[in-house]
N, C-alpha and C. Protein backbone atom coordinates (compact mmCIF):
# COMPACT_ATOMS: atom_id res chain seq x y z
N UNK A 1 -44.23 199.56 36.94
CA UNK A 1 -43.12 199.98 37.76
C UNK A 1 -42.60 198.77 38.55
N UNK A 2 -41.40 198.44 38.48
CA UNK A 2 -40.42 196.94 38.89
C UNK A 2 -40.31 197.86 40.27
N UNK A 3 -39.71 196.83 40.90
CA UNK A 3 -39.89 196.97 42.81
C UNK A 3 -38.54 196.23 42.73
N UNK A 4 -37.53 196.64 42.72
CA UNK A 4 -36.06 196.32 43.13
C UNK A 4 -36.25 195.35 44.67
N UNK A 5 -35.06 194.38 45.43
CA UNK A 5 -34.67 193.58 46.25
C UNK A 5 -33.38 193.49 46.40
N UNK A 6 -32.81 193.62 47.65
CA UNK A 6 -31.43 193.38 47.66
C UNK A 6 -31.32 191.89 48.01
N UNK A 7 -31.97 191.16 48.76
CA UNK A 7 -32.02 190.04 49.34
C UNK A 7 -32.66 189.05 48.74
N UNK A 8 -33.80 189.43 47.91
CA UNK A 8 -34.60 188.23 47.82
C UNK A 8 -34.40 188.19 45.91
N UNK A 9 -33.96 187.07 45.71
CA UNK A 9 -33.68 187.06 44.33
C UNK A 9 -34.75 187.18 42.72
N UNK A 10 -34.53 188.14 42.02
CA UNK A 10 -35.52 188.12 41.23
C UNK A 10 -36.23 187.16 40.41
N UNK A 11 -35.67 185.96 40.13
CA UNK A 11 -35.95 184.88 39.42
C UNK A 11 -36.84 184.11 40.13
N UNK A 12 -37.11 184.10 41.66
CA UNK A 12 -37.92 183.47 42.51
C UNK A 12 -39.31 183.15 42.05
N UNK A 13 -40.01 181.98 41.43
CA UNK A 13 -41.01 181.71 41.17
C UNK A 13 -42.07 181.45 41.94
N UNK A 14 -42.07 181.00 43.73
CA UNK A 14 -42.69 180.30 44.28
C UNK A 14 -43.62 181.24 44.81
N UNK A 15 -44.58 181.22 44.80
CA UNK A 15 -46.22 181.69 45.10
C UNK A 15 -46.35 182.07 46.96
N UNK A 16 -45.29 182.95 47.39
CA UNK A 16 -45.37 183.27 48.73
C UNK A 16 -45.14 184.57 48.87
N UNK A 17 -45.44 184.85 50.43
CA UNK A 17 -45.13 186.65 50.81
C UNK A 17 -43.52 186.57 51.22
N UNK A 18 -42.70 187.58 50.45
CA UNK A 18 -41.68 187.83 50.40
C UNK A 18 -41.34 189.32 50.81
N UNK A 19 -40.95 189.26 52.15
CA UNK A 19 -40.55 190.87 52.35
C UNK A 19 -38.91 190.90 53.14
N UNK A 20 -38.43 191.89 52.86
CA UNK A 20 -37.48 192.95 53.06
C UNK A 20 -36.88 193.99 53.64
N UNK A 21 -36.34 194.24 55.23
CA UNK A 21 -36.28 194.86 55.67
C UNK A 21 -34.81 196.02 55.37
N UNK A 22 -35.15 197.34 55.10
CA UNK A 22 -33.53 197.97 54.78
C UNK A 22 -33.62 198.91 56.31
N UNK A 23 -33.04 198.62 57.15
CA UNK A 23 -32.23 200.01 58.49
C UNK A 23 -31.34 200.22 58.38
N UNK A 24 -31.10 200.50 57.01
CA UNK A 24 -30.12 201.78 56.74
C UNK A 24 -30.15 203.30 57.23
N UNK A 25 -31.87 203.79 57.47
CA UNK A 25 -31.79 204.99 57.69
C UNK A 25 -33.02 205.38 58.96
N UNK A 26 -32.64 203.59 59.62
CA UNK A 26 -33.42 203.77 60.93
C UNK A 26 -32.64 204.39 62.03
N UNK A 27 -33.20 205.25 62.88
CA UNK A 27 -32.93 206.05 64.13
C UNK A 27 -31.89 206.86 64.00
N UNK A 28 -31.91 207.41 62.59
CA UNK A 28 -30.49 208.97 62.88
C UNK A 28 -30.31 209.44 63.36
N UNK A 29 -30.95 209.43 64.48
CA UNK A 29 -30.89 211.05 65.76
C UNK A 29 -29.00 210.74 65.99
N UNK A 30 -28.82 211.56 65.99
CA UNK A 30 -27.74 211.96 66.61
C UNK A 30 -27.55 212.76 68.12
N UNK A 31 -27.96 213.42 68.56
CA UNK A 31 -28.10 213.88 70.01
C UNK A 31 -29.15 212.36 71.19
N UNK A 32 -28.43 212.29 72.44
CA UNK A 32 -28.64 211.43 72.93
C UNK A 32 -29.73 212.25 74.15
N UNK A 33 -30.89 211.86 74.25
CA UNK A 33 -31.63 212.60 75.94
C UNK A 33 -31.04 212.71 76.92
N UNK A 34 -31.79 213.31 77.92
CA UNK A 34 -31.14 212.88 79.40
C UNK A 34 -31.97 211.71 80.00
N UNK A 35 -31.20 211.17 81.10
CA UNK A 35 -31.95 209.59 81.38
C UNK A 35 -31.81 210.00 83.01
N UNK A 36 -33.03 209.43 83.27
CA UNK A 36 -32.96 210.00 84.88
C UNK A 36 -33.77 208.26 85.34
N UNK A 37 -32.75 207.90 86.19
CA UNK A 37 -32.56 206.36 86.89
C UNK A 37 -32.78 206.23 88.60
N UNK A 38 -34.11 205.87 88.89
CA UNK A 38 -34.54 205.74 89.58
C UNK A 38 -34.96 204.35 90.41
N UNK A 39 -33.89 204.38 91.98
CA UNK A 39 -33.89 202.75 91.82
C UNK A 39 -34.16 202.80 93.43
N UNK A 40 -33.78 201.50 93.60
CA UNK A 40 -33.81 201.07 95.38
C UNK A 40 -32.03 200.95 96.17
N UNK A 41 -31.73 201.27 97.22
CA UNK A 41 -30.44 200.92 97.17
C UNK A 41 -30.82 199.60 98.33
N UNK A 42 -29.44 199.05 98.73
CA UNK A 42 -29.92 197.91 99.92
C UNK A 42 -29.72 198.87 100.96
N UNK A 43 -29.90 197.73 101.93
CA UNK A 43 -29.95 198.39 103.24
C UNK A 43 -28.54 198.98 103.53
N UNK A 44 -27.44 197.79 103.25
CA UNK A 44 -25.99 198.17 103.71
C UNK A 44 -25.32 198.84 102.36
N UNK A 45 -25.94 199.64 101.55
CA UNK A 45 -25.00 200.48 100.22
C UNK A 45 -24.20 201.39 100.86
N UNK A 46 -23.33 202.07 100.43
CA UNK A 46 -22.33 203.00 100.96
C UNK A 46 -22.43 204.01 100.43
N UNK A 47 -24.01 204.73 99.52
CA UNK A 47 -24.55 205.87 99.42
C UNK A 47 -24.91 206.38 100.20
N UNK A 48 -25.03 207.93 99.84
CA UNK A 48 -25.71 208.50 100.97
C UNK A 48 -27.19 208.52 100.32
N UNK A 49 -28.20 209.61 101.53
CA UNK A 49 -29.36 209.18 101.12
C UNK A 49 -29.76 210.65 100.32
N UNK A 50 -30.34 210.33 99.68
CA UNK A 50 -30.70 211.84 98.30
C UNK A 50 -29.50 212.26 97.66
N UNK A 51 -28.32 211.42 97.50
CA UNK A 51 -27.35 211.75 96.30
C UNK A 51 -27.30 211.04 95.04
N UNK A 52 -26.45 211.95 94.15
CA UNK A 52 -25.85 210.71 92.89
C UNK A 52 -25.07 210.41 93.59
């Protein structure tokens, strides 16, 4: 069974490790989480205190 390459050419003779990365069908998620951001403000910010 032959092992196809898009990148690395088949005629290649030389005696080394040859690999191949395809992310074509890395991280499909489609729906994004919720992100909850938790920080410091300065002293003089123009937030209040316990809001977004």
């Amino acid at each position: 069974m032959a092992i196809s390459f898009n990148s690395i050419p088949s005629d290649t003779r030389v005696p080394l490790f040859y690999a191949e990365m395809d992310n074509s069908a890395a991280n499909t998620a489609r729906d994004s989480g919720a992100s909850l951001l938790i920080g410091h403000a300065s002293n003089d910010a123009s937030i209040a205190v316990n809001s977004l």
